[in-house]
C-alpha atoms as a PDB file:
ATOM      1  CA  UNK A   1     117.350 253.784 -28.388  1.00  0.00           C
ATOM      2  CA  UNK A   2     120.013 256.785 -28.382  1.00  0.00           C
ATOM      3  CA  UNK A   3     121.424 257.789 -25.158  1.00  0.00           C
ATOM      4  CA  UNK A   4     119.272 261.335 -23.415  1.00  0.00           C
ATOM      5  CA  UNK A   5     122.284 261.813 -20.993  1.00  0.00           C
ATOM      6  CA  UNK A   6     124.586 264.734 -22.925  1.00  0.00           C
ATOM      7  CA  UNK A   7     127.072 264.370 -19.722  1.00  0.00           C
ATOM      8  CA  UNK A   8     128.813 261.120 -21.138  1.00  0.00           C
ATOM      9  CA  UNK A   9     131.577 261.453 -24.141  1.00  0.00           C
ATOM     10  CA  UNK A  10     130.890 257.968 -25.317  1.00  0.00           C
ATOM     11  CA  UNK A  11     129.946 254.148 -24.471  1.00  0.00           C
ATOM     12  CA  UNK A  12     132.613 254.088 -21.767  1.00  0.00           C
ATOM     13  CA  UNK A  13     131.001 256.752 -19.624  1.00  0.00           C
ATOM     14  CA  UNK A  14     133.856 259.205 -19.680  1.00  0.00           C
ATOM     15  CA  UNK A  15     131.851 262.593 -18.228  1.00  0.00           C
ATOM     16  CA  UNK A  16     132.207 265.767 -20.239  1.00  0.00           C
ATOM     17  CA  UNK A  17     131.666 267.779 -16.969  1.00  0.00           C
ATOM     18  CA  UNK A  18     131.224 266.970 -13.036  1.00  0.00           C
ATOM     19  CA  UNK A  19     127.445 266.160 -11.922  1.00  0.00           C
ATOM     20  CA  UNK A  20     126.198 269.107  -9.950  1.00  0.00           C
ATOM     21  CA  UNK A  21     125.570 267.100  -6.472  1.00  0.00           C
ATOM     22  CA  UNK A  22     127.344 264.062  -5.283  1.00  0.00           C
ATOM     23  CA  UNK A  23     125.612 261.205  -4.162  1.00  0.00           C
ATOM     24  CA  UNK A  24     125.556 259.628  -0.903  1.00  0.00           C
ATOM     25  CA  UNK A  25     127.249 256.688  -2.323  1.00  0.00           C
ATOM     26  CA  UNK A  26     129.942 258.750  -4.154  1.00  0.00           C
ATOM     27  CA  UNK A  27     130.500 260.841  -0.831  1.00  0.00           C
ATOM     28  CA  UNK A  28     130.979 256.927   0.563  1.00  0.00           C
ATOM     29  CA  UNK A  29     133.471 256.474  -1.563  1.00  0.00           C
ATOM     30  CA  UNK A  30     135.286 259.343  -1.005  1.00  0.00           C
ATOM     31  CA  UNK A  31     135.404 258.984   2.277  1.00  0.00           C
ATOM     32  CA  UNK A  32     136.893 255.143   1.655  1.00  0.00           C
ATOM     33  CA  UNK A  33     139.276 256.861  -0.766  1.00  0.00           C
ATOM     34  CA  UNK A  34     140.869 259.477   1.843  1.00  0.00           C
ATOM     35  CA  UNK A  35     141.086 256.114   4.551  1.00  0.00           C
ATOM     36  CA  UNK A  36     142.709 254.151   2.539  1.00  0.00           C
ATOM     37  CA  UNK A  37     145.139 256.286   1.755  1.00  0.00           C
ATOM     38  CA  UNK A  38     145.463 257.743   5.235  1.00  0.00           C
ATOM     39  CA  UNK A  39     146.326 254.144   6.903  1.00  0.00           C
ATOM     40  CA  UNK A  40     148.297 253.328   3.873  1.00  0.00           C
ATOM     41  CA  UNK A  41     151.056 256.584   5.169  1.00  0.00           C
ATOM     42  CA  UNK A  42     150.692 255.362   8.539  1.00  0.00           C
ATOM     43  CA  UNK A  43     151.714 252.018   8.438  1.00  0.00           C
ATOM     44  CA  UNK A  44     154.728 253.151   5.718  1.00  0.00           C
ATOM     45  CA  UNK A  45     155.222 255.500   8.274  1.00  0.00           C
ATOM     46  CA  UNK A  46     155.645 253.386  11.387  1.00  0.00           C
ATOM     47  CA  UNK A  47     157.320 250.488   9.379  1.00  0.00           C
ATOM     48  CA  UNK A  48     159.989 253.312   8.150  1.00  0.00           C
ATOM     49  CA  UNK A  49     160.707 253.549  11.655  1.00  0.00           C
ATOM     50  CA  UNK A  50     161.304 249.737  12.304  1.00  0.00           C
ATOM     51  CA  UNK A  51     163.618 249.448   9.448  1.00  0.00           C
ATOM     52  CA  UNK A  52     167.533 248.744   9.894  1.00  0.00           C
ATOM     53  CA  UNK A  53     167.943 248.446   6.102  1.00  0.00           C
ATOM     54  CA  UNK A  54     168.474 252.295   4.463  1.00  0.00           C
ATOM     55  CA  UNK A  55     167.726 251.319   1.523  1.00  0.00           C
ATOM     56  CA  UNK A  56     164.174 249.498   2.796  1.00  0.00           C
ATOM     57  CA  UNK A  57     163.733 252.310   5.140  1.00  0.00           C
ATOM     58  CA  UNK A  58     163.673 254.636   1.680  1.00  0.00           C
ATOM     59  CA  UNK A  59     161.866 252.552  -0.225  1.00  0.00           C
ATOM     60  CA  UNK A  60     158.797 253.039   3.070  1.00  0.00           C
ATOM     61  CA  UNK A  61     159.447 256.470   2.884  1.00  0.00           C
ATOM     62  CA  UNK A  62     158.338 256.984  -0.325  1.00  0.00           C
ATOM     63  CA  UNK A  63     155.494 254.979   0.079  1.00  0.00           C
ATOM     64  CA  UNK A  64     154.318 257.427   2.406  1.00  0.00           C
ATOM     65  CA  UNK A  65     154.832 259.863   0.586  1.00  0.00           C
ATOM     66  CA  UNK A  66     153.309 258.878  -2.218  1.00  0.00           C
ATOM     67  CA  UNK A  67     149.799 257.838  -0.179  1.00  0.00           C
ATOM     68  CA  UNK A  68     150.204 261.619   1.582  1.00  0.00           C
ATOM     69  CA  UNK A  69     150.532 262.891  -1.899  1.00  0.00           C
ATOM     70  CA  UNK A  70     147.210 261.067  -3.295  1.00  0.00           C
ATOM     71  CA  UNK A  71     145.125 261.800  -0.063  1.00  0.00           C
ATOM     72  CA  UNK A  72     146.247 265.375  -0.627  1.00  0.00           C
ATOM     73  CA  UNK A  73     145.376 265.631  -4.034  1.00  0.00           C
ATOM     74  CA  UNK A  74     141.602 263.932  -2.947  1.00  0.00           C
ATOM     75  CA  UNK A  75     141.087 266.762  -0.503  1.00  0.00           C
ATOM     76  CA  UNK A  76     142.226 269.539  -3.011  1.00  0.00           C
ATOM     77  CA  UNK A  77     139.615 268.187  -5.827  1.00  0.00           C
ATOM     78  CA  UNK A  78     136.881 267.905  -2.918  1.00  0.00           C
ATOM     79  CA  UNK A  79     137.576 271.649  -1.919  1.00  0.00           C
ATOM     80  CA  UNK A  80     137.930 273.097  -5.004  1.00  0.00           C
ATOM     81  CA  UNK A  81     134.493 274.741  -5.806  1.00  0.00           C
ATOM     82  CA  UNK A  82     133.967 275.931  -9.121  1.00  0.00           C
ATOM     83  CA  UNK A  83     130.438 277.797 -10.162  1.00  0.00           C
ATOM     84  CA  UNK A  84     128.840 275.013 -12.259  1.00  0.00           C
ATOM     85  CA  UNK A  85     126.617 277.491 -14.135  1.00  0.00           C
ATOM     86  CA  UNK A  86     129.806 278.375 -15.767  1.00  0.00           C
ATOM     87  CA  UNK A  87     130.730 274.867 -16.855  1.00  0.00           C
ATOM     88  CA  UNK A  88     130.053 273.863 -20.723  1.00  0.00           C
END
């Protein structure tokens, strides 16, 4: 039997274009996404401050950066809207 969804590329279920709603379980997901991330700058964060070492102080520093960088980049795809009657 041949596959009716035209959304998927190929077998591995790579999407050609976004659904048009999110489910509740994706909306979960993202909201474990943007947590995750969240406590993972905090914790850099506070153990930046606890370090003596400069060189481990850096290396928590960029951790927290990086984790601001990816919970930034989650909001910015959840807030950009984009007409979907336009997508092909």
């Amino acid at each position: 039997m041949q596959q009716q969804n035209t959304n998927f590329s190929n077998q591995q279920g790579i999407m050609q274009q976004p659904p048009v709603m999110v489910s509740t379980k994706d909306a979960l997901y993202f909201n474990d996404m943007l947590s995750w991330n969240l406590l993972a700058m905090k914790k850099a964060h506070f153990y930046a401050g606890q370090c003596q070492d400069p060189a481990l102080k850096t290396v928590f520093e960029q951790c927290g950066q990086m984790h601001q960088r990816h919970y930034e980049q989650i909001l910015k795809h959840l807030n950009t809207t984009q007409p979907f009657n336009n997508m092909q």
